[in-house]
N, C-alpha and C. Protein backbone atom coordinates (compact mmCIF):
# COMPACT_ATOMS: atom_id res chain seq x y z
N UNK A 1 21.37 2.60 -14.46
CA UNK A 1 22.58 2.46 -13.66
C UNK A 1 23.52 1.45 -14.30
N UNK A 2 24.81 1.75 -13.93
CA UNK A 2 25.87 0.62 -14.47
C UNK A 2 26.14 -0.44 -14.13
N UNK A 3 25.55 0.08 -12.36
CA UNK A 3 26.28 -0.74 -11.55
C UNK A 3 25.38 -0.28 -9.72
N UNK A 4 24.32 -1.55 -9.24
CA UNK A 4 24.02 -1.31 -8.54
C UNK A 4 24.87 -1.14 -7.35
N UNK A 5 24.47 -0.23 -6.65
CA UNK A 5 25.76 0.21 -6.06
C UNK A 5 25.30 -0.94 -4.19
N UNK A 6 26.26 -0.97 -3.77
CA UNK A 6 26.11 -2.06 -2.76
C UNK A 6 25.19 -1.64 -1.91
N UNK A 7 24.69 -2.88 -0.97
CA UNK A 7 24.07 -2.41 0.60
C UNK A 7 25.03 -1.26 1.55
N UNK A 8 26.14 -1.99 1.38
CA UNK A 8 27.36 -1.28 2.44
C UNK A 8 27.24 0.13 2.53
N UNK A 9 26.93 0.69 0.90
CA UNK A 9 27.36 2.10 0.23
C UNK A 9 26.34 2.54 0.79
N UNK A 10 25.08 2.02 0.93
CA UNK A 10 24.08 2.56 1.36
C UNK A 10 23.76 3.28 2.84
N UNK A 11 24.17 1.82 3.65
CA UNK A 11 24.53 1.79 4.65
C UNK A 11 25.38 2.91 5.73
N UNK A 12 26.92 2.61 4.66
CA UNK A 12 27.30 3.95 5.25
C UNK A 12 27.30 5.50 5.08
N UNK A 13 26.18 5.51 3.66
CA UNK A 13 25.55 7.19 3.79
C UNK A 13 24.79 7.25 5.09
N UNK A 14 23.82 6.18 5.47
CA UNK A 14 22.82 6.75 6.90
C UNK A 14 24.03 6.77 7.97
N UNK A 15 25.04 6.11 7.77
CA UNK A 15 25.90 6.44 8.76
C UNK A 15 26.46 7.59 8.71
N UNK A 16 27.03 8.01 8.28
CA UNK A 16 28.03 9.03 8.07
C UNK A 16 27.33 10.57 7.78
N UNK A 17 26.06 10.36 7.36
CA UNK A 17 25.58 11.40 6.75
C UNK A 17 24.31 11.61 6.39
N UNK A 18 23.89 12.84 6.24
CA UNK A 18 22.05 12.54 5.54
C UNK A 18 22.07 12.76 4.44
N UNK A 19 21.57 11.61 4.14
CA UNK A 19 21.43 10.86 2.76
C UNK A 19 20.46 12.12 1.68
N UNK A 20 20.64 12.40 0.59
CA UNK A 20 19.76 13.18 -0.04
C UNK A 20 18.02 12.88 -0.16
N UNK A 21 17.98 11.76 -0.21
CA UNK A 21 16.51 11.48 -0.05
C UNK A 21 15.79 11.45 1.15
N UNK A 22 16.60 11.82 2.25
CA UNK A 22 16.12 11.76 3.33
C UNK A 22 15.81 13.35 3.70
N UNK A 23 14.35 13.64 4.00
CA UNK A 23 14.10 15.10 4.06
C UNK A 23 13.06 15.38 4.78
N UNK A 24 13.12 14.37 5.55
CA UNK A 24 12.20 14.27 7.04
C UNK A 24 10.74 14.58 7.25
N UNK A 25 10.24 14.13 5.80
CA UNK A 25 8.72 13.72 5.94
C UNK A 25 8.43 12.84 4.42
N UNK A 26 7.41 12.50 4.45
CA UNK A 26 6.94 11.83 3.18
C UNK A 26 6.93 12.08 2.09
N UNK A 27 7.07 11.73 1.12
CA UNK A 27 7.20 12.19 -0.45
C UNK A 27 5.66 12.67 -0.76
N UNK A 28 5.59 14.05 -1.41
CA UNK A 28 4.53 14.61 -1.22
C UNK A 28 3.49 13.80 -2.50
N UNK A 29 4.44 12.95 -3.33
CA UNK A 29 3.03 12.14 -4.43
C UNK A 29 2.84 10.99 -3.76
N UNK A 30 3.68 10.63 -2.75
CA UNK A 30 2.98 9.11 -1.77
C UNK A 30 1.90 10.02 -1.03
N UNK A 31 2.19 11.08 -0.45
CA UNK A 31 1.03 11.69 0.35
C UNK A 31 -0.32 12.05 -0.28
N UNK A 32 -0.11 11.88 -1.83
CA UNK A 32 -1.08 12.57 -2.45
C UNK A 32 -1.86 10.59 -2.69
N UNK A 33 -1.36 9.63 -3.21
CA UNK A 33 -1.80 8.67 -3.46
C UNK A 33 -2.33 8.11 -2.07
N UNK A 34 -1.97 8.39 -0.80
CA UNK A 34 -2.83 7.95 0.09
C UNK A 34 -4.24 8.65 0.28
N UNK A 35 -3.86 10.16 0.07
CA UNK A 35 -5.92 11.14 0.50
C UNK A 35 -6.35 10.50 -0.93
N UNK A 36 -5.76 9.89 -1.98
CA UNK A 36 -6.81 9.35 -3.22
C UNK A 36 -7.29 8.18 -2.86
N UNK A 37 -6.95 7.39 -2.03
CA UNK A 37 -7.47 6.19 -1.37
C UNK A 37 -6.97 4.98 -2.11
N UNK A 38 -5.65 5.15 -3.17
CA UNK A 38 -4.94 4.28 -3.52
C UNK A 38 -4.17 3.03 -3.09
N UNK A 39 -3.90 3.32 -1.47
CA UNK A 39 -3.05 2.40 -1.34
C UNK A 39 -4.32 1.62 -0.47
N UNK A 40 -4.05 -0.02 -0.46
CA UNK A 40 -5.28 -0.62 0.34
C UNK A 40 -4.57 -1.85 0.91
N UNK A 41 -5.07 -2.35 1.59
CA UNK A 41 -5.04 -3.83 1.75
C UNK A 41 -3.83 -3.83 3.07
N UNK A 42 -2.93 -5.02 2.70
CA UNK A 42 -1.34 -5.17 3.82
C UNK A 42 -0.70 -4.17 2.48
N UNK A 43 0.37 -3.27 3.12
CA UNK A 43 0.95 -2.56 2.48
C UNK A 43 2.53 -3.27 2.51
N UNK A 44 3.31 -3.22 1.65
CA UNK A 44 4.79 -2.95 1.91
C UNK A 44 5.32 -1.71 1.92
N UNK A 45 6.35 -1.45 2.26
CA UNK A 45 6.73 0.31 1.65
C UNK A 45 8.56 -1.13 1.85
N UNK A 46 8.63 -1.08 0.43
CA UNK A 46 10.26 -1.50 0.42
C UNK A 46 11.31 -0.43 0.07
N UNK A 47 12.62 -0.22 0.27
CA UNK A 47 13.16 0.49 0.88
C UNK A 47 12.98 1.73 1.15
N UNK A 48 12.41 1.28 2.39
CA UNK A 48 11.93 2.39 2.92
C UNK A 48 12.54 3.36 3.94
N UNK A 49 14.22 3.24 3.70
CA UNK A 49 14.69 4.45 4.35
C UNK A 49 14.71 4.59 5.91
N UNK A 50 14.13 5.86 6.19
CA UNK A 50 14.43 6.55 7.85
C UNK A 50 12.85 6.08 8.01
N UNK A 51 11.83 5.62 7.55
CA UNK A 51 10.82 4.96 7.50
C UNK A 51 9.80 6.31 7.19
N UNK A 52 9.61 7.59 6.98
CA UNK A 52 8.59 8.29 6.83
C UNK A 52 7.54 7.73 6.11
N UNK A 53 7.65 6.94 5.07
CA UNK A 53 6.02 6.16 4.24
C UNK A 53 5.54 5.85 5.61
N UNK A 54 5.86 4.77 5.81
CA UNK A 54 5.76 3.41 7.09
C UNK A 54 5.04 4.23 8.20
N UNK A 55 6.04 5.53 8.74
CA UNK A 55 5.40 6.13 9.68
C UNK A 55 3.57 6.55 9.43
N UNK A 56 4.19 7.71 8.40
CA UNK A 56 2.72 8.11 7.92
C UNK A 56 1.51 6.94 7.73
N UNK A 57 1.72 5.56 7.43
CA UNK A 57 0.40 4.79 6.99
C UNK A 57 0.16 4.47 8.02
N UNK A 58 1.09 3.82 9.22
CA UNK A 58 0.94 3.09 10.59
C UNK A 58 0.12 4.09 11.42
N UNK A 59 0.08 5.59 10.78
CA UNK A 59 -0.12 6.99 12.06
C UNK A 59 -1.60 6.70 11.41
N UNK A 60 -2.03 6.69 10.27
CA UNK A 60 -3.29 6.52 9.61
C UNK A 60 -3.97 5.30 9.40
N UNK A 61 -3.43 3.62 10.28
CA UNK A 61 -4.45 2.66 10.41
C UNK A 61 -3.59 2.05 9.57
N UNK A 62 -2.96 1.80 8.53
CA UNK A 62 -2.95 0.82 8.02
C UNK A 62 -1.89 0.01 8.06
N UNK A 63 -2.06 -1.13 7.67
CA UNK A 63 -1.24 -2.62 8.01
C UNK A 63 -0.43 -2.36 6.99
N UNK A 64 1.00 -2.20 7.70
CA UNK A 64 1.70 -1.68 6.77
C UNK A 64 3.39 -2.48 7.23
N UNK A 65 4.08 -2.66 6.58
CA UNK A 65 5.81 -3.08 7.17
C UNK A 65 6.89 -2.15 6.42
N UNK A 66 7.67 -1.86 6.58
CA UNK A 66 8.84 -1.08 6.23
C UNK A 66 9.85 -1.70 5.92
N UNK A 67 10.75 -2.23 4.60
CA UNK A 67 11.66 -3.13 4.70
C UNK A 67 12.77 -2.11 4.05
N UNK A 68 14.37 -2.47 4.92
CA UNK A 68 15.36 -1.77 3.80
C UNK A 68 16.51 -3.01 3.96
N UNK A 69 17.32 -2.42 2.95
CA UNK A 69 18.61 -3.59 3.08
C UNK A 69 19.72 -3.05 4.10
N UNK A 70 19.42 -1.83 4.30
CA UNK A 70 20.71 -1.26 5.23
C UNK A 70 19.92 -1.31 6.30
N UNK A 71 20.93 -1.72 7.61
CA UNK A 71 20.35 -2.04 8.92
C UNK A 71 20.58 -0.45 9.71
N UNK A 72 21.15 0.44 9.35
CA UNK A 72 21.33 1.62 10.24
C UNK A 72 20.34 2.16 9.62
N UNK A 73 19.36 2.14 8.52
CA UNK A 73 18.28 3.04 7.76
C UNK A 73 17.49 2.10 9.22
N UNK A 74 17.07 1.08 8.72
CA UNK A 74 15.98 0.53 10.01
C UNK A 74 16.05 1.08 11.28
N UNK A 75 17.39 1.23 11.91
CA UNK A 75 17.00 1.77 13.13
C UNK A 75 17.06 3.06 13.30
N UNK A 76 17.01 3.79 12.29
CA UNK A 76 16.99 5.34 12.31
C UNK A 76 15.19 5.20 11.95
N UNK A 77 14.85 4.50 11.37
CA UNK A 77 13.49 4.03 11.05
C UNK A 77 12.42 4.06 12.62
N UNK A 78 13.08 3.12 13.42
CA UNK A 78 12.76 2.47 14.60
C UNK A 78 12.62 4.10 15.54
N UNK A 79 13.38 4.89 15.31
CA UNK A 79 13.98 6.02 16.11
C UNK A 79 12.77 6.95 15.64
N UNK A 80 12.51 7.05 14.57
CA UNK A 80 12.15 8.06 14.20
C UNK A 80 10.63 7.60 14.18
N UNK A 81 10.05 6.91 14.35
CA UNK A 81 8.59 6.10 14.67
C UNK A 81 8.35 6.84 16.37
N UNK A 82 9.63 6.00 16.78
CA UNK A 82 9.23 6.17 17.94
C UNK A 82 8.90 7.73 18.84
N UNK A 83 9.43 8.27 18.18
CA UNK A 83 9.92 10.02 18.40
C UNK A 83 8.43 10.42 17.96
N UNK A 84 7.60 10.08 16.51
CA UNK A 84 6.62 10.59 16.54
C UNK A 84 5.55 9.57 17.36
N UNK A 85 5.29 8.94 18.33
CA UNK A 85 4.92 8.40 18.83
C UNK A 85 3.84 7.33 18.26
N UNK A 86 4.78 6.78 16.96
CA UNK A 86 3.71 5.61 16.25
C UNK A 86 4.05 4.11 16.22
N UNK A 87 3.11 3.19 16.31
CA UNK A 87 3.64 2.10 16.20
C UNK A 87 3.71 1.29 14.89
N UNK A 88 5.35 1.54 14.72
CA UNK A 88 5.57 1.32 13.05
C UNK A 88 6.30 -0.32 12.90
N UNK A 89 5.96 -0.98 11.95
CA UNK A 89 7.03 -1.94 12.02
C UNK A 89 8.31 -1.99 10.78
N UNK A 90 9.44 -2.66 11.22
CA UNK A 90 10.49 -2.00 10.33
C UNK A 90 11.21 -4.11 10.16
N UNK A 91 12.28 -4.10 9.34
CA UNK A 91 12.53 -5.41 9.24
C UNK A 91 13.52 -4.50 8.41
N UNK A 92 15.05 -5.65 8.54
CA UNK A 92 16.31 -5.55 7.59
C UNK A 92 16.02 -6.78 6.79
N UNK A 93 15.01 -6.54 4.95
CA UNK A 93 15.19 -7.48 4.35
C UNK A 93 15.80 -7.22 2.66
N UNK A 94 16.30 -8.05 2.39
CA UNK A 94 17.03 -8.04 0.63
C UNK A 94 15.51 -7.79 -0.58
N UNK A 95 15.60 -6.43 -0.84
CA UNK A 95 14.41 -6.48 -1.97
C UNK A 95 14.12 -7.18 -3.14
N UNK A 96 15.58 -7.71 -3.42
CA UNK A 96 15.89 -8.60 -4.23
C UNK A 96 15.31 -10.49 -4.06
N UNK A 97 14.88 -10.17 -2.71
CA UNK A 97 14.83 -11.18 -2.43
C UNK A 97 13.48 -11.80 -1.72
N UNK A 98 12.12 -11.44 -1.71
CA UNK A 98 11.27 -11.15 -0.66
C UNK A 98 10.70 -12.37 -0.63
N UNK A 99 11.07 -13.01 -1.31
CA UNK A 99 10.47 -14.37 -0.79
C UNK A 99 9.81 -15.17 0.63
N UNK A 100 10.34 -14.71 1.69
CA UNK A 100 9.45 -14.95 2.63
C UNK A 100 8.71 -14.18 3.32
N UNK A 101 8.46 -13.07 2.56
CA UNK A 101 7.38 -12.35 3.13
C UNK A 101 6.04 -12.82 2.40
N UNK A 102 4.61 -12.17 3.35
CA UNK A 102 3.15 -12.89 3.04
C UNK A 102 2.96 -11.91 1.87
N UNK A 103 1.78 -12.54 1.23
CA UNK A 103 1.33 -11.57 -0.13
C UNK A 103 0.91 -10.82 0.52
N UNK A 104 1.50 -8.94 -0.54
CA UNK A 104 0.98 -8.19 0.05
C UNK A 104 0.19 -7.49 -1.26
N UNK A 105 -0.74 -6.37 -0.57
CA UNK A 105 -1.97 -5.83 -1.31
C UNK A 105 -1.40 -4.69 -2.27
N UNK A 106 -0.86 -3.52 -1.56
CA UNK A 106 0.40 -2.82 -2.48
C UNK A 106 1.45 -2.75 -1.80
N UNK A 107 2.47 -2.22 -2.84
CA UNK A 107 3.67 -2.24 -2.55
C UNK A 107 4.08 -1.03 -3.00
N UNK A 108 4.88 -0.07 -2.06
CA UNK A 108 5.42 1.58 -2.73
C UNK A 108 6.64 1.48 -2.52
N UNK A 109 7.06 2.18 -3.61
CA UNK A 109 8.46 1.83 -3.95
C UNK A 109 8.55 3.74 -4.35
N UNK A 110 9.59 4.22 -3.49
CA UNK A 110 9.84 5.39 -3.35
C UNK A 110 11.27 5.50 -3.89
N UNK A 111 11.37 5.79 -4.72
CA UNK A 111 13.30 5.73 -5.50
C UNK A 111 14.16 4.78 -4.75
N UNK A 112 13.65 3.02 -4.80
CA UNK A 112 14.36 1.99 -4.89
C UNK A 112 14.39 1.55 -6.77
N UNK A 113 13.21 1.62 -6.80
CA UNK A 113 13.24 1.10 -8.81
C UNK A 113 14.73 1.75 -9.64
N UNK A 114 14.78 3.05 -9.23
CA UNK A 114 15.97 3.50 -10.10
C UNK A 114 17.48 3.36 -9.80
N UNK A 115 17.66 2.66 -8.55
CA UNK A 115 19.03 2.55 -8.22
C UNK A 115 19.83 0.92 -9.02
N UNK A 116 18.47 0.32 -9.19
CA UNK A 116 19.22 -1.56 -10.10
C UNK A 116 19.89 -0.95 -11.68
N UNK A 117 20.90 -1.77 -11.67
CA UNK A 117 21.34 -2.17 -13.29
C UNK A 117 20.09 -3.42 -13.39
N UNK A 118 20.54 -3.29 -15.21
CA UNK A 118 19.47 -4.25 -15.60
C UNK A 118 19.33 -5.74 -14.88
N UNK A 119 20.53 -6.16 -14.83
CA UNK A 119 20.36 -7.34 -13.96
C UNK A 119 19.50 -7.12 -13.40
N UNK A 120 19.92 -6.54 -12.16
CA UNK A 120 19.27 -6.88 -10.50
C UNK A 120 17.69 -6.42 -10.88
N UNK A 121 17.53 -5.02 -11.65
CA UNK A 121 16.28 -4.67 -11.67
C UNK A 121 14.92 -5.88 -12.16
N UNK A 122 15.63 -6.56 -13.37
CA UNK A 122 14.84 -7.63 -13.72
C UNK A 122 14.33 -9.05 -12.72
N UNK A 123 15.99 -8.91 -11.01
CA UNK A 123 15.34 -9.52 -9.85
C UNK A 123 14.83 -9.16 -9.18
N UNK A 124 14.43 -7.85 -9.46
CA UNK A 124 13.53 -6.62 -8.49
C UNK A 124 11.78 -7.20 -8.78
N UNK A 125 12.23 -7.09 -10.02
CA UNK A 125 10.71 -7.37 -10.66
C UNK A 125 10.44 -8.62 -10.27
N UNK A 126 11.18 -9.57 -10.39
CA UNK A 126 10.19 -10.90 -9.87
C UNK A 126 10.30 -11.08 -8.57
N UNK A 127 11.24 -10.55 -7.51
CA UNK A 127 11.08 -10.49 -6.44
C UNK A 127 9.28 -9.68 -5.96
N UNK A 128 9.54 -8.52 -6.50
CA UNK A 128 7.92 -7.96 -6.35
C UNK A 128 6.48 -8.94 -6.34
N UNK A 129 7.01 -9.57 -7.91
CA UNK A 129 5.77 -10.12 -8.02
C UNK A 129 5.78 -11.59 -7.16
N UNK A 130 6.44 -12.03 -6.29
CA UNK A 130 6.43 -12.85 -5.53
C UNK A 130 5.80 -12.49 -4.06
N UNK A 131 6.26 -11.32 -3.74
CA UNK A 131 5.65 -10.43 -2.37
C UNK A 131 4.41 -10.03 -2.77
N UNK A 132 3.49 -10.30 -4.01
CA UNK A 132 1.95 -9.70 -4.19
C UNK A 132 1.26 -10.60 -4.58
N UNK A 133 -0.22 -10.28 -3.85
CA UNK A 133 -0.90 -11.29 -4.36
C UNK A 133 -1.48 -11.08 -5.70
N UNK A 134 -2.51 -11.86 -6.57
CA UNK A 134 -2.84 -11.75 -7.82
C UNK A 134 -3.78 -10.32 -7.66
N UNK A 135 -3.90 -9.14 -8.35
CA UNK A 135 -4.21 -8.11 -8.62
C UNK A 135 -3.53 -7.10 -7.48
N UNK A 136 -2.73 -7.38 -6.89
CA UNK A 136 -1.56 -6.19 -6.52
C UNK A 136 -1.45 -4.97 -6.76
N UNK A 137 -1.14 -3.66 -6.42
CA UNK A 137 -0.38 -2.81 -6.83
C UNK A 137 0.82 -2.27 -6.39
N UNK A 138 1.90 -1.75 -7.16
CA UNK A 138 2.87 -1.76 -6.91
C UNK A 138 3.09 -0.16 -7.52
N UNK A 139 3.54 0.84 -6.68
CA UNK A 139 3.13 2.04 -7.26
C UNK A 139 4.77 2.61 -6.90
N UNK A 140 5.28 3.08 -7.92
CA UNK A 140 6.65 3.18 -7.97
C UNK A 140 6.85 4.54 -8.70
N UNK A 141 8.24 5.25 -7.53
CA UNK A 141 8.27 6.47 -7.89
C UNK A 141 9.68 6.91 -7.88
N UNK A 142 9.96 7.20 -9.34
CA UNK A 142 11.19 7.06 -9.65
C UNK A 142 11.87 8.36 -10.35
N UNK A 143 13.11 8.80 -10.56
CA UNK A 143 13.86 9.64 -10.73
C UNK A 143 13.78 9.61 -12.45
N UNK A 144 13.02 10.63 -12.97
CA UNK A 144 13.33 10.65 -14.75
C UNK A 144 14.40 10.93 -15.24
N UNK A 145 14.69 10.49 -16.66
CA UNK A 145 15.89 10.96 -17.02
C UNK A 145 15.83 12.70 -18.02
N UNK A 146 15.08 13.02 -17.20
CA UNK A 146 14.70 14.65 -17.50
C UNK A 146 15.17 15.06 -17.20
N UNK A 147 15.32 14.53 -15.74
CA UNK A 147 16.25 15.72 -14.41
C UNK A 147 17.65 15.78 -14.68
N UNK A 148 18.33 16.63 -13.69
CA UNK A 148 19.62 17.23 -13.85
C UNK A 148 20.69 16.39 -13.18
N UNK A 149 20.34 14.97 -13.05
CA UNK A 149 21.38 14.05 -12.35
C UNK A 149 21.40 14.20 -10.86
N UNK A 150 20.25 14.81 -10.55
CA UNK A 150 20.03 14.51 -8.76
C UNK A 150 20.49 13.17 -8.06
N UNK A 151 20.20 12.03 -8.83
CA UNK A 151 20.52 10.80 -8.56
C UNK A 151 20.27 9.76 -9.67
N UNK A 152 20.16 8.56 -9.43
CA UNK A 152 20.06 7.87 -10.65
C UNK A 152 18.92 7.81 -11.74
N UNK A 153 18.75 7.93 -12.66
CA UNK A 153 17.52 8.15 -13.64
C UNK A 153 17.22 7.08 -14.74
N UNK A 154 15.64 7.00 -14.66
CA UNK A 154 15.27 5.97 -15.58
C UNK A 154 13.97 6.45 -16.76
N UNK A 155 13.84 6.13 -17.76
CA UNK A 155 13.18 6.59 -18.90
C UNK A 155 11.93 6.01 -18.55
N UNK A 156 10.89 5.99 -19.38
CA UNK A 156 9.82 5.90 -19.69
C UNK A 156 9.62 4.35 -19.93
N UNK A 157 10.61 4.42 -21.05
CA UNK A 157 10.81 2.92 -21.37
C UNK A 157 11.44 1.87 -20.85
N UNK A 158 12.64 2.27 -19.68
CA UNK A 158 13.03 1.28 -18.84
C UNK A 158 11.76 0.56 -18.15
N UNK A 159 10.78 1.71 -17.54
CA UNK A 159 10.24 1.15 -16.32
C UNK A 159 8.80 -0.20 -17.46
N UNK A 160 8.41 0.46 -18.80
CA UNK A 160 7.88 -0.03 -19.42
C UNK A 160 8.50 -1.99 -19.16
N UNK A 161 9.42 -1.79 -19.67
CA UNK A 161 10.19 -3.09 -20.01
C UNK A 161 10.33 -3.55 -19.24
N UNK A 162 10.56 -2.80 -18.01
CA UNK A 162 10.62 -3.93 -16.36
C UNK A 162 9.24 -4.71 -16.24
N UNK A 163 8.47 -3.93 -16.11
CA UNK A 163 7.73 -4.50 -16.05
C UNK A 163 6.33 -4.88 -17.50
N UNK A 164 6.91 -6.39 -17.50
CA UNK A 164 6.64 -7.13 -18.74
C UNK A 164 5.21 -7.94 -18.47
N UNK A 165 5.55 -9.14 -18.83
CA UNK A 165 4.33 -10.30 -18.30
C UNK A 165 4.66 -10.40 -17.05
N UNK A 166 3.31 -10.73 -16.65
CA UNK A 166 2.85 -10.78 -15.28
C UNK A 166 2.51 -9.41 -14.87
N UNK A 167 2.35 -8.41 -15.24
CA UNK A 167 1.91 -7.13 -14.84
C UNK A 167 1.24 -6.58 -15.87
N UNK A 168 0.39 -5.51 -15.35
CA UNK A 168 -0.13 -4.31 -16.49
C UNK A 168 -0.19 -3.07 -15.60
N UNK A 169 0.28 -2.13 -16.38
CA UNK A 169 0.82 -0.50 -16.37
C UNK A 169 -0.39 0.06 -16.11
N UNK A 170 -1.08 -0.10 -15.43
CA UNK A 170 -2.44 0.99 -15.44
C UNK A 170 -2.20 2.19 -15.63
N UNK A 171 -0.67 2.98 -15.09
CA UNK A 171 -1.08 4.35 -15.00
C UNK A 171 0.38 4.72 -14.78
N UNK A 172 0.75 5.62 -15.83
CA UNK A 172 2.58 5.94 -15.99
C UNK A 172 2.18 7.41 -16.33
N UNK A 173 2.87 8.01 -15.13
CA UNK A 173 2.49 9.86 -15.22
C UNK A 173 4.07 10.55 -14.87
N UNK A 174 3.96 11.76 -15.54
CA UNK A 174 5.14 12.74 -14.93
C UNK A 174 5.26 13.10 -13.50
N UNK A 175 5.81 13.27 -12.08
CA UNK A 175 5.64 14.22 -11.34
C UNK A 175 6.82 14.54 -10.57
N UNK A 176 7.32 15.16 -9.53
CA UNK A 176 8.49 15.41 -9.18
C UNK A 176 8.79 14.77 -8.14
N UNK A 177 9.91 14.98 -7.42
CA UNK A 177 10.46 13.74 -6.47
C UNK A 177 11.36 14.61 -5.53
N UNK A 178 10.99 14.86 -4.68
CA UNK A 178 11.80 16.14 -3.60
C UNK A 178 13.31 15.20 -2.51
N UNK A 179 13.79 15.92 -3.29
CA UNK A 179 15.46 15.87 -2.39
C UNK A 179 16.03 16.63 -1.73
N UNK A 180 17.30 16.54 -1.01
CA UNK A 180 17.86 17.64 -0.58
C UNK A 180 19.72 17.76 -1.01
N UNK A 181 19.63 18.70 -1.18
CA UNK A 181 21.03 18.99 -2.19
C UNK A 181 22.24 19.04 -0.78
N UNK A 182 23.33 17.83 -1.20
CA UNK A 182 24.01 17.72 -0.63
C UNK A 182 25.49 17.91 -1.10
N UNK A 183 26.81 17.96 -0.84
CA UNK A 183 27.54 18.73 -0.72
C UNK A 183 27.92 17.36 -2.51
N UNK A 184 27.39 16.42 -2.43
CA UNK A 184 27.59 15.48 -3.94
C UNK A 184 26.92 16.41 -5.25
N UNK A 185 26.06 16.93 -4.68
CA UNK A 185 25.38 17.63 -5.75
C UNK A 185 25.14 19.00 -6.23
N UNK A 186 26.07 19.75 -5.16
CA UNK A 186 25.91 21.17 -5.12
C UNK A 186 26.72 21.78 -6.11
N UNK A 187 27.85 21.37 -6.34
CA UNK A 187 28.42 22.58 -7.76
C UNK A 187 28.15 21.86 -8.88
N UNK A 188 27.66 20.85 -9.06
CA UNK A 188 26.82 20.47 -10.46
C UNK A 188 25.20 21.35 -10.75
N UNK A 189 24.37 21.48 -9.40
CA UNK A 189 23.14 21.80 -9.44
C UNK A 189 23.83 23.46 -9.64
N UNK A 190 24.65 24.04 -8.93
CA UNK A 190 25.01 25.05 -8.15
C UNK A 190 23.60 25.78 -7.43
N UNK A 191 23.63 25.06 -6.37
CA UNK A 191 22.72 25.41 -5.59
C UNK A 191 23.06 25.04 -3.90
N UNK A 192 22.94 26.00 -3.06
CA UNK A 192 23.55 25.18 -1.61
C UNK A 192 23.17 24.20 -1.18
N UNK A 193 24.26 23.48 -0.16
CA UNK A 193 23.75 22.13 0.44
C UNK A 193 22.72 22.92 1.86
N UNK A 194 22.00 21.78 1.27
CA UNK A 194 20.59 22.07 2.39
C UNK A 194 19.57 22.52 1.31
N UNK A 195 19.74 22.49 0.23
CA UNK A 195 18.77 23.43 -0.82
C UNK A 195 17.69 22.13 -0.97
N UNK A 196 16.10 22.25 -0.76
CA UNK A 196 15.71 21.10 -1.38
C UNK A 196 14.70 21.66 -2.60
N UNK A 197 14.70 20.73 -3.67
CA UNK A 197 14.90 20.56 -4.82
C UNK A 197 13.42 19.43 -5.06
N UNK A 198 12.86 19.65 -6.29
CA UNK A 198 11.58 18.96 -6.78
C UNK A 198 11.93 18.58 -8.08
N UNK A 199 12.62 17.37 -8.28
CA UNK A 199 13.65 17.04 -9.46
C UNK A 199 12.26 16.25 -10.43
N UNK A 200 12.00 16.19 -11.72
CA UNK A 200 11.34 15.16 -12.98
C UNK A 200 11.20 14.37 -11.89
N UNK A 201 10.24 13.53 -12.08
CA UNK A 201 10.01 11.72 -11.62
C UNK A 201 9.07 11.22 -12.54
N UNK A 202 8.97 9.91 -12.61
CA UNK A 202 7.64 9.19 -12.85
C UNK A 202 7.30 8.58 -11.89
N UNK A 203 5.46 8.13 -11.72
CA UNK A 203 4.86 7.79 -10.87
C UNK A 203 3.96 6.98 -11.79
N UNK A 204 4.35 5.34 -11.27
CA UNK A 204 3.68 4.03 -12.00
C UNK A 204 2.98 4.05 -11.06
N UNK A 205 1.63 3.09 -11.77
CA UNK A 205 0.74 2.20 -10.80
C UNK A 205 0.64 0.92 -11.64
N UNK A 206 1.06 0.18 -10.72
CA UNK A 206 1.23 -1.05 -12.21
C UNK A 206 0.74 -2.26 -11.46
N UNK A 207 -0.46 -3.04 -11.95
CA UNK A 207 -1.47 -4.00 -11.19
C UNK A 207 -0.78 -5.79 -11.53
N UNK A 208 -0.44 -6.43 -10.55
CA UNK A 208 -0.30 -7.76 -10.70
C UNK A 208 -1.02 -8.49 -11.70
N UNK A 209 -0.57 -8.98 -12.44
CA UNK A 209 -1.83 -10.18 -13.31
C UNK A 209 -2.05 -11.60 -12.59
């Protein structure tokens, strides 16, 4: 990215509109890393959107929090917990910034990694490793630069370089990342809005040192 694009911008897509990543259930490789028994411990799920991670782990036991920077994602979060009748918890916090949250065990990061310019991403990263305790995971699932410009895209080697010392890469794989084609993306994809779409991704698992 050039240029992380603001909270506001964010903000007022859940306002105004449904957001492309929003497609009203869980990302089917977070669904697949939970039946592997990957995620453990206190969970984060940071920006976490209309909250579907959050929902799904809270519906399945685990100690889990939901954080985003836009406050209308949280309470569409709050809404949408409540509708499936789970008790989820949600918080408006800066990812950039997690400093007062407790160490947590993992952390899933569902296409927040690919929206930073280098700056911020490099305060992404130590923000992370401040929210985890020593052997952490932080399992991050991000938009490749394979795909057809669904949204923002990052290489192989960005996510390498983000994460430097203080971490190790256990596990950097191909898989796809399901969106829904909105009226931003439809005569580039040429495909209708409402079309959803299984765009390149990568899927890190990358362990605290």
């Amino acid at each position: 990215m050039d240029q992380t694009p603001t909270i506001s911008r964010f903000d007022d897509f859940y306002k105004n509109q449904i957001p492309p990543w929003v497609i009203g259930e869980p990302q089917p490789a977070i669904v697949d890393l939970e039946r592997r028994g990957l995620i453990t411990g206190r969970v984060l799920d940071v920006g976490c959107g209309t909250g579907e991670h959050t929902i799904l782990l809270a519906g399945s036991g685990y100690d889990v929090l939901g954080v985003d920077g836009a406050p209308t994602a949280v309470e569409q979060a709050r809404r949408n917990a409540a509708e499936h009748g789970v008790d989820a918890r949600f918080e408006v916090a800066d990812a950039l910034d997690l400093h007062d949250v407790p160490g947590y065990d993992t952390i899933i990061d569902s296409a927040l990694f690919h929206v930073f310019d280098d700056g911020d991403r490099a305060k992404y990263v130590r923000s992370l490793h401040t929210a985890t305790r020593p052997g952490a995971v932080v399992h991050v699932l991000a938009l490749s630069d394979a795909g057809r410009g669904f949204g923002p895209e990052v290489s192989e080697e960005t996510i390498r370089e983000a994460f430097g010392a203080g971490w190790d890469i256990e596990e950097l794989t191909t898989t796809t990342y399901r969106g829904l084609v909105t009226e931003v993306h439809a005569e580039a994809l040429k495909l209708t809005v409402g079309t959803r779409v299984d765009e390149p991704a990568w899927l890190a698992r990358i362990r605290r040192i």
